[in-house]
PDB file of N, CA and C in Angstrom:
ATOM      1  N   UNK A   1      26.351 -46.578  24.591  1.00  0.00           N
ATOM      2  CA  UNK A   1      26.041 -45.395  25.374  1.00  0.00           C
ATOM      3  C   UNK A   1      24.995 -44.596  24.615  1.00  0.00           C
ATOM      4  N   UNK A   2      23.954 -44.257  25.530  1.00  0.00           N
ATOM      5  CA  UNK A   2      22.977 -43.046  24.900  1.00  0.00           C
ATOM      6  C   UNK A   2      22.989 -42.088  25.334  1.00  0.00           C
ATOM      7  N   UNK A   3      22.797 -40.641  24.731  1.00  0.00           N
ATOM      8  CA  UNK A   3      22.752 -39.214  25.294  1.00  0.00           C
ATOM      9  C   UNK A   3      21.454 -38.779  24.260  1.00  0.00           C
ATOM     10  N   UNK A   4      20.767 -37.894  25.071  1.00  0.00           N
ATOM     11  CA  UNK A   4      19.600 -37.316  24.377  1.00  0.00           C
ATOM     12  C   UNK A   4      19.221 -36.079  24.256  1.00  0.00           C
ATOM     13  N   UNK A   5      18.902 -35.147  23.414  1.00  0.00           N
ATOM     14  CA  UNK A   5      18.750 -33.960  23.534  1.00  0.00           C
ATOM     15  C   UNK A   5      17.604 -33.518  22.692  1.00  0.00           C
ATOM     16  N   UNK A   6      16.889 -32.335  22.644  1.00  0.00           N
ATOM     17  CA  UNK A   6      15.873 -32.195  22.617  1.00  0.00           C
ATOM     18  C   UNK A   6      15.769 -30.338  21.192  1.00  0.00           C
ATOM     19  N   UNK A   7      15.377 -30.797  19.953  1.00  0.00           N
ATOM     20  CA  UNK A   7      15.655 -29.587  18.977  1.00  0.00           C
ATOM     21  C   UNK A   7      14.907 -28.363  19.004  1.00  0.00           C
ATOM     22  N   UNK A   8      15.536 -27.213  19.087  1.00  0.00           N
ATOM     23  CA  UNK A   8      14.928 -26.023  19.795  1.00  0.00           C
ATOM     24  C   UNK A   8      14.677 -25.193  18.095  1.00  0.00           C
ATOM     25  N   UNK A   9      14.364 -23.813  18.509  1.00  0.00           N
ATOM     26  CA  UNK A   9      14.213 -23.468  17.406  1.00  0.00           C
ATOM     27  C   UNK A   9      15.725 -22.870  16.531  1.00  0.00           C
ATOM     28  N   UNK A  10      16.023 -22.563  18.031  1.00  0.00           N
ATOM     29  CA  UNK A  10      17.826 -22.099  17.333  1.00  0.00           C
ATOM     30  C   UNK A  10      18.454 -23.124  16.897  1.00  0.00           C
ATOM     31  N   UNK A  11      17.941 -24.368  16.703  1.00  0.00           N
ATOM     32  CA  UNK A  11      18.639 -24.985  15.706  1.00  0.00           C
ATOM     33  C   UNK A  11      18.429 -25.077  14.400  1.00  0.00           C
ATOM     34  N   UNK A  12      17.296 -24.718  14.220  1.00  0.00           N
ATOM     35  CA  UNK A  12      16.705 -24.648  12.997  1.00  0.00           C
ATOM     36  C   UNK A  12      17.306 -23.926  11.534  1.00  0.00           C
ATOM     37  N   UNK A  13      17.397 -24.350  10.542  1.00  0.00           N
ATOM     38  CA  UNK A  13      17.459 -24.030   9.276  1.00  0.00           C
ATOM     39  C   UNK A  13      17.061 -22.715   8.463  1.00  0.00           C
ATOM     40  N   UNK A  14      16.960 -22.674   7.512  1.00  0.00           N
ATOM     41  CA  UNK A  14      15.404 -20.960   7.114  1.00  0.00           C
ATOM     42  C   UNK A  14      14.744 -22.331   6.294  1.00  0.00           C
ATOM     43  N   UNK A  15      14.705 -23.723   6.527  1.00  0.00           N
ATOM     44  CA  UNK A  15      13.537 -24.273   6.058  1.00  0.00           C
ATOM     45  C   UNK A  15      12.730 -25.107   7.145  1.00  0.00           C
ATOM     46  N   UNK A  16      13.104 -24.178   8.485  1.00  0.00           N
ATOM     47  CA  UNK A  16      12.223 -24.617   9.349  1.00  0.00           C
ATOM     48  C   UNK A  16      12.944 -26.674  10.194  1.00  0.00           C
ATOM     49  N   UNK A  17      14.004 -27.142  10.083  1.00  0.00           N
ATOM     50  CA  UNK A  17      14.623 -28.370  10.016  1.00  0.00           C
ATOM     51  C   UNK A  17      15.893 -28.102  10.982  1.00  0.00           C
ATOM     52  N   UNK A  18      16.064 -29.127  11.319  1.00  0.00           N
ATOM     53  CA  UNK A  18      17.286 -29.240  11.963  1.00  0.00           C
ATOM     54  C   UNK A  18      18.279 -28.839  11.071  1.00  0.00           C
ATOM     55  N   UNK A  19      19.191 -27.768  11.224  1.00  0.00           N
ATOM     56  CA  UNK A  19      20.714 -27.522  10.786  1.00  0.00           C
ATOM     57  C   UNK A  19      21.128 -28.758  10.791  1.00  0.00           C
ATOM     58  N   UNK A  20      22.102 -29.586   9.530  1.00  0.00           N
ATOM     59  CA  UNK A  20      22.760 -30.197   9.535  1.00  0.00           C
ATOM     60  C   UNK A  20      24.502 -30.255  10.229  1.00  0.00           C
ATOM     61  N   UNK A  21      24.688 -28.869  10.305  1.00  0.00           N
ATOM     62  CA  UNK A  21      25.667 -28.328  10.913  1.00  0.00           C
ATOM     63  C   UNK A  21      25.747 -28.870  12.542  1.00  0.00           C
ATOM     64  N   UNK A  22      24.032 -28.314  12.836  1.00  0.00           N
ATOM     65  CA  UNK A  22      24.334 -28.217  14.345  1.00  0.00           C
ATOM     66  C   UNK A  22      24.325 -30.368  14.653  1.00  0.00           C
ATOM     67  N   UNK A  23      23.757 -31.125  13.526  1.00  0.00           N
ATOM     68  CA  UNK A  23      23.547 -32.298  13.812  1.00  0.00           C
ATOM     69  C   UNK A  23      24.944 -33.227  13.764  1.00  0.00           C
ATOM     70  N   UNK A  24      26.017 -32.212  13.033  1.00  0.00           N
ATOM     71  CA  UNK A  24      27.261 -32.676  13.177  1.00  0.00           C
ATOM     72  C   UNK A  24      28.140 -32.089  14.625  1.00  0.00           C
ATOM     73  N   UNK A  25      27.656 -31.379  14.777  1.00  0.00           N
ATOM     74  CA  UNK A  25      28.453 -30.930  16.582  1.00  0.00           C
ATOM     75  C   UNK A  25      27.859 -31.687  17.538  1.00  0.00           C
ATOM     76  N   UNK A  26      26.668 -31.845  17.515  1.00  0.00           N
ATOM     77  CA  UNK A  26      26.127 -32.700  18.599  1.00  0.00           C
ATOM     78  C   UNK A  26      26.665 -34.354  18.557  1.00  0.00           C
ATOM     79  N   UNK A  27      27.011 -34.878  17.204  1.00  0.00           N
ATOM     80  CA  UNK A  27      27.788 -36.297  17.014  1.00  0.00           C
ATOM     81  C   UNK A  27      28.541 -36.241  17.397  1.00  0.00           C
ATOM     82  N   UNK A  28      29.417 -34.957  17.037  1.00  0.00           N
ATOM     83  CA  UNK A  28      30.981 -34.914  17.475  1.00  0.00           C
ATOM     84  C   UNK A  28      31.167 -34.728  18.994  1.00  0.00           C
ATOM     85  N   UNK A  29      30.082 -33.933  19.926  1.00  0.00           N
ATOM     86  CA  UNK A  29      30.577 -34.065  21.553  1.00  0.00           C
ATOM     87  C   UNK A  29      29.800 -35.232  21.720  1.00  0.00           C
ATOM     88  N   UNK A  30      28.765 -36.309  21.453  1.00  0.00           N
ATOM     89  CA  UNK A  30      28.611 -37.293  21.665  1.00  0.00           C
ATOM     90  C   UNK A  30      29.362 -38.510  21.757  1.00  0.00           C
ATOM     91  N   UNK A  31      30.279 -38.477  20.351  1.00  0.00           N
ATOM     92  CA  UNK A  31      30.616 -39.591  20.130  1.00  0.00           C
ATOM     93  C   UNK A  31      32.151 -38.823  21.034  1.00  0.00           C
ATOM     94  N   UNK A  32      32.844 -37.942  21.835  1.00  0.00           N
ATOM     95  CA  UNK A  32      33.690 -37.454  22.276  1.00  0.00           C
ATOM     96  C   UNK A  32      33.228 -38.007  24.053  1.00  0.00           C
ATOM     97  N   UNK A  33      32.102 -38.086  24.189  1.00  0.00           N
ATOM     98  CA  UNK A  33      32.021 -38.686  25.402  1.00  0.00           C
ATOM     99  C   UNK A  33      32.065 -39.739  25.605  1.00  0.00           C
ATOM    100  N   UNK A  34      31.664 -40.748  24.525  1.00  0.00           N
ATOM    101  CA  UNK A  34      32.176 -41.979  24.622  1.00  0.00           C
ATOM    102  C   UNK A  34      33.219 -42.266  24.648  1.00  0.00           C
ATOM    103  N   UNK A  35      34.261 -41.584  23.908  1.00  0.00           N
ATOM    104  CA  UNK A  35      35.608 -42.325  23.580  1.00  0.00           C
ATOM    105  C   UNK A  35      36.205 -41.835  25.262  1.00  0.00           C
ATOM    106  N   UNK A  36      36.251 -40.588  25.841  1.00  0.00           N
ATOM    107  CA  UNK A  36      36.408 -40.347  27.051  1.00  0.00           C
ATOM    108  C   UNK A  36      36.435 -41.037  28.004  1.00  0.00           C
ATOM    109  N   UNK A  37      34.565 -41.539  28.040  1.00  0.00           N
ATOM    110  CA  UNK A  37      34.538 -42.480  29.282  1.00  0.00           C
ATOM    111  C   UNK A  37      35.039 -43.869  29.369  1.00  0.00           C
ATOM    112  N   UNK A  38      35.112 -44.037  27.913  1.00  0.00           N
ATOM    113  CA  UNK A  38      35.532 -45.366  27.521  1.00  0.00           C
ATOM    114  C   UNK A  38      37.583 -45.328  28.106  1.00  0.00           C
ATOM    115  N   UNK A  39      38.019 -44.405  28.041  1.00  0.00           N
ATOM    116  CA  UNK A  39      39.215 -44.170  27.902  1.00  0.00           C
ATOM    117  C   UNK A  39      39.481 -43.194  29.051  1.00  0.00           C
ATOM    118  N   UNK A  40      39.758 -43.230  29.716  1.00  0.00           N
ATOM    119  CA  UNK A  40      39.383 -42.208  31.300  1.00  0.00           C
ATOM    120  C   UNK A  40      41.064 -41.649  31.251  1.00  0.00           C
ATOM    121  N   UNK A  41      41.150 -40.684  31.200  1.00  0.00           N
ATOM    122  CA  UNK A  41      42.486 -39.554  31.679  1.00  0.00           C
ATOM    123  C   UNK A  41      43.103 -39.698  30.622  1.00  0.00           C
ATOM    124  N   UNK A  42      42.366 -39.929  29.225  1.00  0.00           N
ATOM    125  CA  UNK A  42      43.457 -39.588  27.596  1.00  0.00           C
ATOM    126  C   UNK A  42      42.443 -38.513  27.433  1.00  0.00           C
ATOM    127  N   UNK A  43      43.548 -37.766  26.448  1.00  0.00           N
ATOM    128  CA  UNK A  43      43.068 -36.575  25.536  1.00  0.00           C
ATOM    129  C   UNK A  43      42.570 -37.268  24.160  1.00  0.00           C
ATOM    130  N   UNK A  44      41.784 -37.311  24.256  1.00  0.00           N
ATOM    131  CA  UNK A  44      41.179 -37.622  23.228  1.00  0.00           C
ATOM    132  C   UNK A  44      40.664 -36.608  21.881  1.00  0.00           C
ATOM    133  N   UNK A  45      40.899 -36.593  20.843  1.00  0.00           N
ATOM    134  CA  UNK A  45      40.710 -35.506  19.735  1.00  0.00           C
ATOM    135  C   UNK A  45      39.761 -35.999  18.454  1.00  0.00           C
ATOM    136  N   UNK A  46      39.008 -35.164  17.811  1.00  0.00           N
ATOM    137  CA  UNK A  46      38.419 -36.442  16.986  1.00  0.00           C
ATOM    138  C   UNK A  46      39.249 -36.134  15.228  1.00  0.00           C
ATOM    139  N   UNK A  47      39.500 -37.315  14.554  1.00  0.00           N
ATOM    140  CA  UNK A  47      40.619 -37.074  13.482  1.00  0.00           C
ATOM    141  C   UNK A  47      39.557 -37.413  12.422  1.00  0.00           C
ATOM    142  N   UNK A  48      38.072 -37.832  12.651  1.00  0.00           N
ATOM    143  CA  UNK A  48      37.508 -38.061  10.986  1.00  0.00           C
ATOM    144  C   UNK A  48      36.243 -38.468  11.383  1.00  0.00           C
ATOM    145  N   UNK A  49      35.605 -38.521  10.075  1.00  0.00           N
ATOM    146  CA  UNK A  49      34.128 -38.868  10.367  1.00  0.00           C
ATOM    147  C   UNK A  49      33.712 -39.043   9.049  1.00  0.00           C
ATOM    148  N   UNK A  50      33.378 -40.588   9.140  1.00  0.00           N
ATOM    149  CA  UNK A  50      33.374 -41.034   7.259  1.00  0.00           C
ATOM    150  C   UNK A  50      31.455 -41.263   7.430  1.00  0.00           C
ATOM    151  N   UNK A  51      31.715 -41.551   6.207  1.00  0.00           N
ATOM    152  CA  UNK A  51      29.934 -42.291   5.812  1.00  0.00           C
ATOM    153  C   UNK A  51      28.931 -41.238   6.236  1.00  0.00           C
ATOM    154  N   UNK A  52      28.898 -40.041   6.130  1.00  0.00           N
ATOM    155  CA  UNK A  52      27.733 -38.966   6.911  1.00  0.00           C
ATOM    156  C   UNK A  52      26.151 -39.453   6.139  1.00  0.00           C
ATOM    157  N   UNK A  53      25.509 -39.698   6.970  1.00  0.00           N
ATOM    158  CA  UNK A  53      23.717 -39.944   5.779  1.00  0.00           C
ATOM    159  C   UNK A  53      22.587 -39.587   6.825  1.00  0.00           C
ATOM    160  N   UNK A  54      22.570 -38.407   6.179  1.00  0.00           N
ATOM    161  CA  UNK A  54      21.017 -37.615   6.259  1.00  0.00           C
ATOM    162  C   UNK A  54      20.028 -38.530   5.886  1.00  0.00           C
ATOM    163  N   UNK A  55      19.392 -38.776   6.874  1.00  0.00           N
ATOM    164  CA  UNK A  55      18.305 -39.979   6.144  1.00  0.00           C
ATOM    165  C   UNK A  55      17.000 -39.220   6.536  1.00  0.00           C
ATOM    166  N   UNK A  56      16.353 -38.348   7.379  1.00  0.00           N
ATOM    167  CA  UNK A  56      15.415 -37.765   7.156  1.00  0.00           C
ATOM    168  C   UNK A  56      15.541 -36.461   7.979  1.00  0.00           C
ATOM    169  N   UNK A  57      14.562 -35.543   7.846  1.00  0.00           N
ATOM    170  CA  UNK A  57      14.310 -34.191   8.357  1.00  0.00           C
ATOM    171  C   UNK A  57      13.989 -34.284   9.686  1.00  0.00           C
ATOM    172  N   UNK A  58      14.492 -33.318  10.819  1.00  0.00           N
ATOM    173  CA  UNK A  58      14.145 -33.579  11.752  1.00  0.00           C
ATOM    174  C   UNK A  58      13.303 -32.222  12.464  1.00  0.00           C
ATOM    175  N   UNK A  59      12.222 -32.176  13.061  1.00  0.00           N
ATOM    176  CA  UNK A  59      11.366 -31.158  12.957  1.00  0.00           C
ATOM    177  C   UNK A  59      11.570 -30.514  14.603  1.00  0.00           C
ATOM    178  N   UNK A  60      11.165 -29.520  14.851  1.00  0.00           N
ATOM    179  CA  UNK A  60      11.006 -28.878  16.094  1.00  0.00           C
ATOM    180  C   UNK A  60      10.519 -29.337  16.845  1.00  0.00           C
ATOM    181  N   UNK A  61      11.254 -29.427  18.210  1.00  0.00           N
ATOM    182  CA  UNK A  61      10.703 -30.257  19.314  1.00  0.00           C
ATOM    183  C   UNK A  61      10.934 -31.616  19.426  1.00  0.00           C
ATOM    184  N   UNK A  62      11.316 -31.922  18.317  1.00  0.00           N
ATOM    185  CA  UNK A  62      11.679 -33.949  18.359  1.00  0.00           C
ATOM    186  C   UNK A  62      12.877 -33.708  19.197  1.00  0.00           C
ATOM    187  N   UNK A  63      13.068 -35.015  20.198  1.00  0.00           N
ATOM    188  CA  UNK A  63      13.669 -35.639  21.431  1.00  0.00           C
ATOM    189  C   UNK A  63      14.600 -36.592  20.017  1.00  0.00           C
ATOM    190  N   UNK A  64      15.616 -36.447  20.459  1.00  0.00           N
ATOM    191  CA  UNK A  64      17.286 -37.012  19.536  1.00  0.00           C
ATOM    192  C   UNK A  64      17.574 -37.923  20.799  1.00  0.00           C
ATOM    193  N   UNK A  65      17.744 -39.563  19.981  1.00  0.00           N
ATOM    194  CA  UNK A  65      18.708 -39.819  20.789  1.00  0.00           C
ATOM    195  C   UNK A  65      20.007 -40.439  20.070  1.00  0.00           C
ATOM    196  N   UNK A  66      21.157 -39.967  20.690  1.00  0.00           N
ATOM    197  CA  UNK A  66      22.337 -40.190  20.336  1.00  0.00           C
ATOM    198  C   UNK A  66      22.903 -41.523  20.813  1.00  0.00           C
ATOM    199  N   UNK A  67      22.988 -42.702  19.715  1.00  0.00           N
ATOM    200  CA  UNK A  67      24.155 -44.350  20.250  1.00  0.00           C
ATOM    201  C   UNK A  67      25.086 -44.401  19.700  1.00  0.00           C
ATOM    202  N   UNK A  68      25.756 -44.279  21.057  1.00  0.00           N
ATOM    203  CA  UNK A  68      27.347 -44.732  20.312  1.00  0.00           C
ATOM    204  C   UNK A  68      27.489 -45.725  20.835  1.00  0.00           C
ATOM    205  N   UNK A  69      28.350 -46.869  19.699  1.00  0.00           N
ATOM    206  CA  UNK A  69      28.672 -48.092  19.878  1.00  0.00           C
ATOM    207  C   UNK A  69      30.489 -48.131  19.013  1.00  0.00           C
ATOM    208  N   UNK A  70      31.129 -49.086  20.171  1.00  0.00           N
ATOM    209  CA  UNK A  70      32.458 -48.337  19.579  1.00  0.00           C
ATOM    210  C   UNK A  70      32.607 -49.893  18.587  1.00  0.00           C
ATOM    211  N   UNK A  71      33.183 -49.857  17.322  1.00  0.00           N
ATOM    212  CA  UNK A  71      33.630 -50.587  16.012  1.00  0.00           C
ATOM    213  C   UNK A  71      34.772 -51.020  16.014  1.00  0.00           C
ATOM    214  N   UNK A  72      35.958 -50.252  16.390  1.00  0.00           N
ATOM    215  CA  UNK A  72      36.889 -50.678  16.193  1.00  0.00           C
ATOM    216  C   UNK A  72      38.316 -49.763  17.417  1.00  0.00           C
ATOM    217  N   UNK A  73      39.040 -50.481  17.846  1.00  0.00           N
ATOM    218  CA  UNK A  73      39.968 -49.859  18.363  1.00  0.00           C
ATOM    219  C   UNK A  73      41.384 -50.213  17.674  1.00  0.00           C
ATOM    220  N   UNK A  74      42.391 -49.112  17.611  1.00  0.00           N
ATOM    221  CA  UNK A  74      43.281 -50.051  16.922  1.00  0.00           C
ATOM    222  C   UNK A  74      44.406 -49.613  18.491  1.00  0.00           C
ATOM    223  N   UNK A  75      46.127 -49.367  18.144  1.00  0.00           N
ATOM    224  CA  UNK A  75      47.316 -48.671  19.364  1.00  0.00           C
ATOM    225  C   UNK A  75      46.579 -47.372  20.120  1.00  0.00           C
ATOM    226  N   UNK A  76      46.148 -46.637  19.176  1.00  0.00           N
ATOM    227  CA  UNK A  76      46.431 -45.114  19.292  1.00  0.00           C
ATOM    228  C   UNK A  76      45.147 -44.393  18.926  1.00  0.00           C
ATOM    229  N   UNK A  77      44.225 -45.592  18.196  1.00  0.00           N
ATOM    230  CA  UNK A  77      42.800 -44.416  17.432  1.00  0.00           C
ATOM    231  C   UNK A  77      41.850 -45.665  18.329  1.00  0.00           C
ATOM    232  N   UNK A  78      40.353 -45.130  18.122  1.00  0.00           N
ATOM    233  CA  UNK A  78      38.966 -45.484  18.307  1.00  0.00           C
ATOM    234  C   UNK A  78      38.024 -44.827  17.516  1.00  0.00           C
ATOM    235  N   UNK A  79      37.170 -45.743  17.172  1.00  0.00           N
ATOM    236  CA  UNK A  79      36.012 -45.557  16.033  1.00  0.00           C
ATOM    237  C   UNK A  79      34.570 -46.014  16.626  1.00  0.00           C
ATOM    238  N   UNK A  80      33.822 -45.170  16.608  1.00  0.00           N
ATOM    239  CA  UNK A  80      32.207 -45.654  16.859  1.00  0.00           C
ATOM    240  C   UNK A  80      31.884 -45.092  15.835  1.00  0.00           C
ATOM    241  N   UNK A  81      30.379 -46.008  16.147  1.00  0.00           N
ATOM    242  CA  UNK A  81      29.210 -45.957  14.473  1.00  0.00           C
ATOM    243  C   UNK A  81      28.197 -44.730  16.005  1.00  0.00           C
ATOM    244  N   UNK A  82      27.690 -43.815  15.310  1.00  0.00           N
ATOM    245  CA  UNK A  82      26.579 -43.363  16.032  1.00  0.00           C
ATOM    246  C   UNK A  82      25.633 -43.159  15.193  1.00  0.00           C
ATOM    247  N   UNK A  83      24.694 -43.721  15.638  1.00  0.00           N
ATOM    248  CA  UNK A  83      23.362 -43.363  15.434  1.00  0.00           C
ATOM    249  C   UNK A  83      22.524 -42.581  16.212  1.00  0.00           C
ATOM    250  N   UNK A  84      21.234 -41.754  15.445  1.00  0.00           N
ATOM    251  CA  UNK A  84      20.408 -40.638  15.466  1.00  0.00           C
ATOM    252  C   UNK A  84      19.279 -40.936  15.282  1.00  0.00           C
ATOM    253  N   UNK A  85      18.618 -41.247  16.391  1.00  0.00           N
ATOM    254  CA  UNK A  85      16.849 -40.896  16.092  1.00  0.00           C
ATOM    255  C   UNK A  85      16.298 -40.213  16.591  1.00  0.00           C
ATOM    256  N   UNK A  86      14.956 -39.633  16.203  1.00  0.00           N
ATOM    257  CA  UNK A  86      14.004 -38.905  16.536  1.00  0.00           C
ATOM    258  C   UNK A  86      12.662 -39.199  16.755  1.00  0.00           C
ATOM    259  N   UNK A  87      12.306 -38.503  17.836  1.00  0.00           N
ATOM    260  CA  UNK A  87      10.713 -39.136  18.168  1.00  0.00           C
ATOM    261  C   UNK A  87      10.115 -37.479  18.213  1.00  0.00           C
ATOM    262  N   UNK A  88       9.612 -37.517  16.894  1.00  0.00           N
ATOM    263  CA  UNK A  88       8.880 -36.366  16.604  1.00  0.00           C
ATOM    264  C   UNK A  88       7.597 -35.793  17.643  1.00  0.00           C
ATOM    265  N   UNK A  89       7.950 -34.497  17.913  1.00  0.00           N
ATOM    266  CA  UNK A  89       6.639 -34.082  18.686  1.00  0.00           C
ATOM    267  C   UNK A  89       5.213 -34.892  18.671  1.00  0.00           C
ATOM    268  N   UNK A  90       5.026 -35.380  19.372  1.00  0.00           N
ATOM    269  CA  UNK A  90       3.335 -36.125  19.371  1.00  0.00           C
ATOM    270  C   UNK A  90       3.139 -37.886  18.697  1.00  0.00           C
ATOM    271  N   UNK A  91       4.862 -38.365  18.543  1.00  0.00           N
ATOM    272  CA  UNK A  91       5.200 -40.042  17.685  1.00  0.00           C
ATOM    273  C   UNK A  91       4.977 -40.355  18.838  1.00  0.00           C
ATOM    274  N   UNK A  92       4.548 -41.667  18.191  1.00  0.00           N
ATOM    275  CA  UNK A  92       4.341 -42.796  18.993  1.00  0.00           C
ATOM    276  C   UNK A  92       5.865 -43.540  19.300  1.00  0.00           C
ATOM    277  N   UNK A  93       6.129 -43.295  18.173  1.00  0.00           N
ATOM    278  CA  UNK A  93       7.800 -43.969  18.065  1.00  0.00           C
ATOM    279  C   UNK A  93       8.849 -43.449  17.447  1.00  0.00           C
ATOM    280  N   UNK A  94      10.130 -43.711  17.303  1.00  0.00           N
ATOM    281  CA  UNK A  94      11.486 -42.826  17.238  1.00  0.00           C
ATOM    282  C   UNK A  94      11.618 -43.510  15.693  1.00  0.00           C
ATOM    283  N   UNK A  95      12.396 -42.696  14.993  1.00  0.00           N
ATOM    284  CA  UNK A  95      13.191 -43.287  13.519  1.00  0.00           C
ATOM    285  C   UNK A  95      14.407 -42.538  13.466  1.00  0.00           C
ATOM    286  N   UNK A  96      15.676 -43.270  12.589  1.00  0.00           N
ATOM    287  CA  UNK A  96      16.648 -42.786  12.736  1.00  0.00           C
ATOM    288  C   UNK A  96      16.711 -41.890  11.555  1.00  0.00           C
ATOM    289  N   UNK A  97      17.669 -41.116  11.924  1.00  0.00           N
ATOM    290  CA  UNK A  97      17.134 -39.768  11.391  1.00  0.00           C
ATOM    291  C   UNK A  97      18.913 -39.146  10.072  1.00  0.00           C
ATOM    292  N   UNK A  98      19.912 -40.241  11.525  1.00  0.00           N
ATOM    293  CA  UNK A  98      21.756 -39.507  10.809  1.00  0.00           C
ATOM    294  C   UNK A  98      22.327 -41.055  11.343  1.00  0.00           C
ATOM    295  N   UNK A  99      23.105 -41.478  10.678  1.00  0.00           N
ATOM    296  CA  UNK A  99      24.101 -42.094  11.190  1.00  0.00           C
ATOM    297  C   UNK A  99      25.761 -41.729  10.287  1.00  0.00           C
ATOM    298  N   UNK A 100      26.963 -42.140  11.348  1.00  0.00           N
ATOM    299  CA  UNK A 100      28.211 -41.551  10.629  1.00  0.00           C
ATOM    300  C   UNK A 100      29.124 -42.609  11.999  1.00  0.00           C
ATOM    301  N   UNK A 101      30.388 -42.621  11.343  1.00  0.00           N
ATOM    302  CA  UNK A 101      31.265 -43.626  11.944  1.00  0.00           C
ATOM    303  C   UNK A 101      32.340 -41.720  12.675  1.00  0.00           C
ATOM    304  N   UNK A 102      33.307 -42.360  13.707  1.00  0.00           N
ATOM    305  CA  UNK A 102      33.467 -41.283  14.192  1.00  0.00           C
ATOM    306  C   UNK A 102      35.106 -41.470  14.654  1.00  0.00           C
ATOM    307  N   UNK A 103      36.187 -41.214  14.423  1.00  0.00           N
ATOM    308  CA  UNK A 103      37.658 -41.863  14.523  1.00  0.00           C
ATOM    309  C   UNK A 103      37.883 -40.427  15.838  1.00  0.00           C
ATOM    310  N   UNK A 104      38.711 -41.361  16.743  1.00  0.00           N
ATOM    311  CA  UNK A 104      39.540 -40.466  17.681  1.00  0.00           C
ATOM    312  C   UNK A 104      40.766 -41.104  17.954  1.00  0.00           C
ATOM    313  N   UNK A 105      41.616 -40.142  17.869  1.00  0.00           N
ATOM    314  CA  UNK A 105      42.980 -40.104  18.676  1.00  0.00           C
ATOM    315  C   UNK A 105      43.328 -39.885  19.757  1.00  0.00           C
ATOM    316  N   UNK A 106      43.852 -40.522  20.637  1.00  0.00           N
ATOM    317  CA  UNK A 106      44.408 -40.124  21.825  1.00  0.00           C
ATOM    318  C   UNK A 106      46.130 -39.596  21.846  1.00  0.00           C
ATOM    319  N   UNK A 107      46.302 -38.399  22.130  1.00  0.00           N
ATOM    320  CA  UNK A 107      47.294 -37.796  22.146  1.00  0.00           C
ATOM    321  C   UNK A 107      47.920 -37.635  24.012  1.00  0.00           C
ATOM    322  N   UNK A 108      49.113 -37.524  23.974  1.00  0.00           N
ATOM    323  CA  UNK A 108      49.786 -37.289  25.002  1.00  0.00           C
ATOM    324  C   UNK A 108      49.829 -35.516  25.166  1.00  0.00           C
ATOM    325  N   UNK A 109      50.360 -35.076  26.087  1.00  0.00           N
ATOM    326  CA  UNK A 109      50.775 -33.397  26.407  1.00  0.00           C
ATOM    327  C   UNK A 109      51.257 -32.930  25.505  1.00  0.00           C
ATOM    328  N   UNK A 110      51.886 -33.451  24.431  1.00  0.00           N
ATOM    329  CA  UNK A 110      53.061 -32.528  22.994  1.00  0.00           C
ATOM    330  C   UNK A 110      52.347 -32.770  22.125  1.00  0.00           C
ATOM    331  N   UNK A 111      50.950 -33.072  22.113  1.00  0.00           N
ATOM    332  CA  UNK A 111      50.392 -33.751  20.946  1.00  0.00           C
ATOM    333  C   UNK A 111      50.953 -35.160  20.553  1.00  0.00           C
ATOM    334  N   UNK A 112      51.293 -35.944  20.632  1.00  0.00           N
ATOM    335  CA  UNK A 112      52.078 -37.102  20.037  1.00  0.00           C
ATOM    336  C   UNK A 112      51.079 -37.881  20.425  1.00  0.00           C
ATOM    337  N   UNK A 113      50.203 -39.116  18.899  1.00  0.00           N
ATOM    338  CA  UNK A 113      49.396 -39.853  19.183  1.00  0.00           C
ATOM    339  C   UNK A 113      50.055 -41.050  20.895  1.00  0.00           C
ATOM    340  N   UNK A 114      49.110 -41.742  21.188  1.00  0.00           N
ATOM    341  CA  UNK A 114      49.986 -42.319  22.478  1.00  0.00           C
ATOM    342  C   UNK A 114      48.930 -43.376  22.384  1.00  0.00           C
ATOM    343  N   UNK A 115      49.150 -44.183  22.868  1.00  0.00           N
ATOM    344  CA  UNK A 115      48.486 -46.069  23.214  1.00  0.00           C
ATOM    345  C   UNK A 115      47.672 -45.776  24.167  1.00  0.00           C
ATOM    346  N   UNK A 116      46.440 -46.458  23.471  1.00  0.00           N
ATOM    347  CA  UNK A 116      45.304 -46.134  24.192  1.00  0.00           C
ATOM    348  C   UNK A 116      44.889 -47.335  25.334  1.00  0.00           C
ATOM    349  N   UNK A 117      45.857 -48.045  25.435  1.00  0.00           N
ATOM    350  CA  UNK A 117      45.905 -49.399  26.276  1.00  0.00           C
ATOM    351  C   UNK A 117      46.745 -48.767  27.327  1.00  0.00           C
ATOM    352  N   UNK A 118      47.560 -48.002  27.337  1.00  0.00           N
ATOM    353  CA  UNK A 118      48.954 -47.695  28.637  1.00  0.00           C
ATOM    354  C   UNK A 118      47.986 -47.110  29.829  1.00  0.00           C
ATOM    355  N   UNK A 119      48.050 -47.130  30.755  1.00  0.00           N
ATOM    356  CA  UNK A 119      47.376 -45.779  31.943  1.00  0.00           C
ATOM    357  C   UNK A 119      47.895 -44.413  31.621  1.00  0.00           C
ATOM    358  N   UNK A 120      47.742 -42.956  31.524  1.00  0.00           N
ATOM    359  CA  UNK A 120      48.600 -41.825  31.726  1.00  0.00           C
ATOM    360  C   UNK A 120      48.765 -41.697  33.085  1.00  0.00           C
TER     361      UNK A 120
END
């Protein structure tokens, strides 16, 4: 799955860069729509997010696109790798910019993890 969004100035840093902050919220409702659509009528929550790597600066106006690809499912959790590129104002072409692995739980109404194979 891809989602794309586009870096304004309110995302910006005081060194002029994408907030790393805001580049972790945008993974986290990304990789939250995958596990969703992938998983239709669970509550889905996200419980972790290993391997984070800043691999380059991302400048004003670069077009993000967000892939999630899911890694692993186990009863009760799901894991995608997402990746982050950017096609800088005026590129010819995109480079990846963040990648991070992304764990969710599916919980029932009391909170209680629940099988992500059952229907609710």
């Amino acid at each position: 799955m891809d989602n794309f969004t586009i870096v304004r100035p309110e995302h910006l840093n005081h060194h002029g860069y994408l907030f790393g902050g805001v580049m972790l919220k945008w993974v986290d409702e990304n990789a939250w729509m995958a596990a969703s659509r992938d998983f239709p009528g669970r509550n889905m929550v996200t419980v972790g997010m290993d391997a984070c790597r800043f691999r380059q600066r991302v400048e004003n106006g670069s077009i993000l696109r967000f892939h999630m690809s899911k890694v692993r499912q186990g009863t009760t959790s799901v894991t995608y790798n997402v990746d982050v590129f950017a096609d800088a104002p005026g590129a010819a072409s995109e480079y990846e910019v963040f990648n991070v692995t992304v764990s969710f739980v599916g919980l029932d109404d009391k909170g209680k993890p629940v099988a992500l194979a059952d229907q609710p």
